[in-house]
C-alpha atoms as a PDB file:
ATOM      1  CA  UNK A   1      18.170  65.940   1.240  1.00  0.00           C
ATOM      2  CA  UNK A   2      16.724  64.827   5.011  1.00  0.00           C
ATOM      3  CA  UNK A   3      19.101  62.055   6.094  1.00  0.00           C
ATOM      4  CA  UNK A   4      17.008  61.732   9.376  1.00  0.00           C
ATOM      5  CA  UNK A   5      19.484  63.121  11.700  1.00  0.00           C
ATOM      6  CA  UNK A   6      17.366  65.890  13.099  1.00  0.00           C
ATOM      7  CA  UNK A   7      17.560  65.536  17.098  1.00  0.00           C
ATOM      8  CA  UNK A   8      20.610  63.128  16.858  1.00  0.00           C
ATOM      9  CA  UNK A   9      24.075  63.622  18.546  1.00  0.00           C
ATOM     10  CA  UNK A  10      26.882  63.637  16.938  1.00  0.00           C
ATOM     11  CA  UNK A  11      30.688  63.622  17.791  1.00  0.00           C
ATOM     12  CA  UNK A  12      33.118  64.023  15.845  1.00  0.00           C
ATOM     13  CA  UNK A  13      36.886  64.029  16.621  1.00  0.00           C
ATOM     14  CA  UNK A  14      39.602  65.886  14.971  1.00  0.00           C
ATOM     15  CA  UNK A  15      37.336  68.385  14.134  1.00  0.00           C
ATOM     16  CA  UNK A  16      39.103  71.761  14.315  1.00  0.00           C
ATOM     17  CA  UNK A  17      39.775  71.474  10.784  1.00  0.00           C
ATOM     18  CA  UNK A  18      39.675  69.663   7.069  1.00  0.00           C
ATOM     19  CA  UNK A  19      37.680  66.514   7.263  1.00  0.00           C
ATOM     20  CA  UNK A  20      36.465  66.738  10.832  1.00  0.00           C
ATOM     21  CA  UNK A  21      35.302  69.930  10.464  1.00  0.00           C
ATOM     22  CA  UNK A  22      33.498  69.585   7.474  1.00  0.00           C
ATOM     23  CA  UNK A  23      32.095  66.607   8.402  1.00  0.00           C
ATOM     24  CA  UNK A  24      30.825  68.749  12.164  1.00  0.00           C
ATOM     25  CA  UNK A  25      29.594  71.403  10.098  1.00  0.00           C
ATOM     26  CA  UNK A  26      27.320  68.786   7.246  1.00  0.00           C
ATOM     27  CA  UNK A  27      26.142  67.227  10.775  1.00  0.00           C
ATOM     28  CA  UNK A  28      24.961  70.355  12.688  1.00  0.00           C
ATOM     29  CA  UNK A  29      23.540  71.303   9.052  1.00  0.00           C
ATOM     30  CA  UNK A  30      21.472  68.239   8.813  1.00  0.00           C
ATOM     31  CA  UNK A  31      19.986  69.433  12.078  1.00  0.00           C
ATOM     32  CA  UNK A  32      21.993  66.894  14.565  1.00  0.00           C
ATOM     33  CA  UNK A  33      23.495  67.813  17.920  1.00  0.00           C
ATOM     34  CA  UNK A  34      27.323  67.979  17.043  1.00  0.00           C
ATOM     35  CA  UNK A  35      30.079  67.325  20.252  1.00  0.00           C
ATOM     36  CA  UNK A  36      33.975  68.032  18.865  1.00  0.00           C
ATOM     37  CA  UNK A  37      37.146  67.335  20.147  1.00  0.00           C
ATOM     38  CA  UNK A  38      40.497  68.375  18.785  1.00  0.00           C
ATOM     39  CA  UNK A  39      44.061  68.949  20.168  1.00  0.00           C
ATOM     40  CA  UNK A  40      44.331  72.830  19.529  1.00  0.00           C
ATOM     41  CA  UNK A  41      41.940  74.945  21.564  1.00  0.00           C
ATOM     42  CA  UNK A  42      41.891  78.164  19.769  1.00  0.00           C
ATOM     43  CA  UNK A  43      41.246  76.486  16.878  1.00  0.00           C
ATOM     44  CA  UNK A  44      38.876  74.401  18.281  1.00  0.00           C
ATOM     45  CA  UNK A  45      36.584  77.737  19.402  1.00  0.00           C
ATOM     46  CA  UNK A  46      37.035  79.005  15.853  1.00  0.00           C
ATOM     47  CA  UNK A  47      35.792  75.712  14.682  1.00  0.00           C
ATOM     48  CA  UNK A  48      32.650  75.212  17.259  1.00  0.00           C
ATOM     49  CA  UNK A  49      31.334  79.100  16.062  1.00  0.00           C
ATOM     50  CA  UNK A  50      31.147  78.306  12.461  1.00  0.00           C
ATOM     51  CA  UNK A  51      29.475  75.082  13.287  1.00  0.00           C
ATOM     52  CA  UNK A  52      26.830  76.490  15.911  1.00  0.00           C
ATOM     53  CA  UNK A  53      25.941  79.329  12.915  1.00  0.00           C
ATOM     54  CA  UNK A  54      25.650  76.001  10.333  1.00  0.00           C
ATOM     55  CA  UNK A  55      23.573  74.669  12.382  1.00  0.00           C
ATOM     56  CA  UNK A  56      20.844  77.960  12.555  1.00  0.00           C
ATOM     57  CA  UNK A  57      22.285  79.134  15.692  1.00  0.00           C
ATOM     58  CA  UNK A  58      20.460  76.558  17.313  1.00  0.00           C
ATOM     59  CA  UNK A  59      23.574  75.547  20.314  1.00  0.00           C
ATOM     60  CA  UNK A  60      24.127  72.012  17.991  1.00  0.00           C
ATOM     61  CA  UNK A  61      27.749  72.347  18.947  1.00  0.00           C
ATOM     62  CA  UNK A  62      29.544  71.926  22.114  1.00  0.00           C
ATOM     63  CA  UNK A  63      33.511  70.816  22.516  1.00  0.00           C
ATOM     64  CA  UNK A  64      35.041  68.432  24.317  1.00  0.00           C
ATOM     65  CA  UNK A  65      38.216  69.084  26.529  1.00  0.00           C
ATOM     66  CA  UNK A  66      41.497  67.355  24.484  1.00  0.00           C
ATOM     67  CA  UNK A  67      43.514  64.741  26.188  1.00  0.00           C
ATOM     68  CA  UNK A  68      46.681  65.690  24.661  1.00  0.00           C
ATOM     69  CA  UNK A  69      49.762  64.613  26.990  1.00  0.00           C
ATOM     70  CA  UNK A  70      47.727  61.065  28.372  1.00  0.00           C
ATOM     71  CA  UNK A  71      48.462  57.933  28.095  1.00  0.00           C
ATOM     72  CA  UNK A  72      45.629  55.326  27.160  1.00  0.00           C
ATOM     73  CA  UNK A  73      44.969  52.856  30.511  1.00  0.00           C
ATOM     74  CA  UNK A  74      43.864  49.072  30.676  1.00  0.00           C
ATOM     75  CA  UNK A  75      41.337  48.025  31.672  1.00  0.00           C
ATOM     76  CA  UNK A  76      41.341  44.308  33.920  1.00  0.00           C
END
Protein backbone atom coordinates (compact mmCIF):
# COMPACT_ATOMS: atom_id res chain seq x y z
CA UNK A 1 0.00 0.00 0.00
CA UNK A 2 1.68 3.69 -1.04
CA UNK A 3 0.60 6.00 1.78
CA UNK A 4 2.47 8.90 -0.05
CA UNK A 5 5.25 9.28 2.32
CA UNK A 6 8.06 8.74 -0.11
CA UNK A 7 10.57 11.84 0.36
CA UNK A 8 8.88 12.85 3.72
CA UNK A 9 10.65 13.23 7.16
CA UNK A 10 9.76 11.65 9.83
CA UNK A 11 10.60 11.73 13.64
CA UNK A 12 9.73 9.69 15.87
CA UNK A 13 10.54 9.70 19.63
CA UNK A 14 10.94 6.86 21.93
CA UNK A 15 12.01 4.90 19.27
CA UNK A 16 14.70 2.50 20.51
CA UNK A 17 12.11 0.04 21.02
CA UNK A 18 8.24 -1.42 20.98
CA UNK A 19 5.96 1.14 19.51
CA UNK A 20 8.49 3.75 18.47
CA UNK A 21 10.46 1.50 16.82
CA UNK A 22 8.02 -0.17 14.92
CA UNK A 23 6.41 2.71 14.04
CA UNK A 24 10.45 4.17 12.68
CA UNK A 25 10.86 1.07 10.94
CA UNK A 26 6.84 1.10 8.94
CA UNK A 27 8.06 4.88 8.21
CA UNK A 28 11.55 4.32 6.68
CA UNK A 29 9.63 1.26 4.93
CA UNK A 30 7.11 3.45 3.34
CA UNK A 31 10.11 5.23 1.87
CA UNK A 32 10.13 8.45 4.38
CA UNK A 33 13.20 10.04 5.91
CA UNK A 34 13.00 8.74 9.62
CA UNK A 35 14.93 11.10 12.62
CA UNK A 36 14.77 9.05 16.27
CA UNK A 37 15.37 9.99 19.58
CA UNK A 38 15.43 7.81 22.65
CA UNK A 39 17.05 7.91 26.16
CA UNK A 40 19.43 4.79 25.80
CA UNK A 41 22.19 5.19 23.24
CA UNK A 42 23.28 1.72 22.60
CA UNK A 43 20.03 0.85 22.05
CA UNK A 44 19.32 3.62 20.11
CA UNK A 45 22.34 2.52 17.40
CA UNK A 46 20.84 -0.97 17.46
CA UNK A 47 17.57 0.58 16.66
CA UNK A 48 18.75 3.24 13.79
CA UNK A 49 20.65 -0.06 11.83
CA UNK A 50 17.58 -2.10 11.56
CA UNK A 51 15.70 0.91 10.45
CA UNK A 52 18.33 2.25 7.77
CA UNK A 53 18.26 -1.71 6.29
CA UNK A 54 14.06 -1.29 6.37
CA UNK A 55 14.36 1.39 4.64
CA UNK A 56 16.66 -0.30 1.45
CA UNK A 57 19.77 0.97 2.87
CA UNK A 58 18.89 4.14 1.55
CA UNK A 59 20.45 6.54 4.95
CA UNK A 60 16.33 7.17 5.90
CA UNK A 61 17.49 7.11 9.48
CA UNK A 62 19.49 9.42 11.49
CA UNK A 63 19.25 9.88 15.60
CA UNK A 64 18.88 12.57 17.57
CA UNK A 65 21.10 13.27 20.73
CA UNK A 66 18.68 12.48 24.12
CA UNK A 67 18.11 15.19 26.60
CA UNK A 68 17.97 12.98 29.50
CA UNK A 69 19.02 14.94 32.83
CA UNK A 70 17.26 18.63 31.44
CA UNK A 71 14.86 20.44 32.63
CA UNK A 72 12.13 21.93 30.17
CA UNK A 73 12.60 26.12 30.09
CA UNK A 74 9.90 28.95 29.58
CA UNK A 75 9.64 30.74 27.30
CA UNK A 76 8.50 34.88 28.00
Amino acid sequence: MDLGLEGNSALVTASSSGLGRASAKALAEAGANVAICARGEEQLEDAKAEIEEAGDGAGRSSTLPSATGTRPTTCS
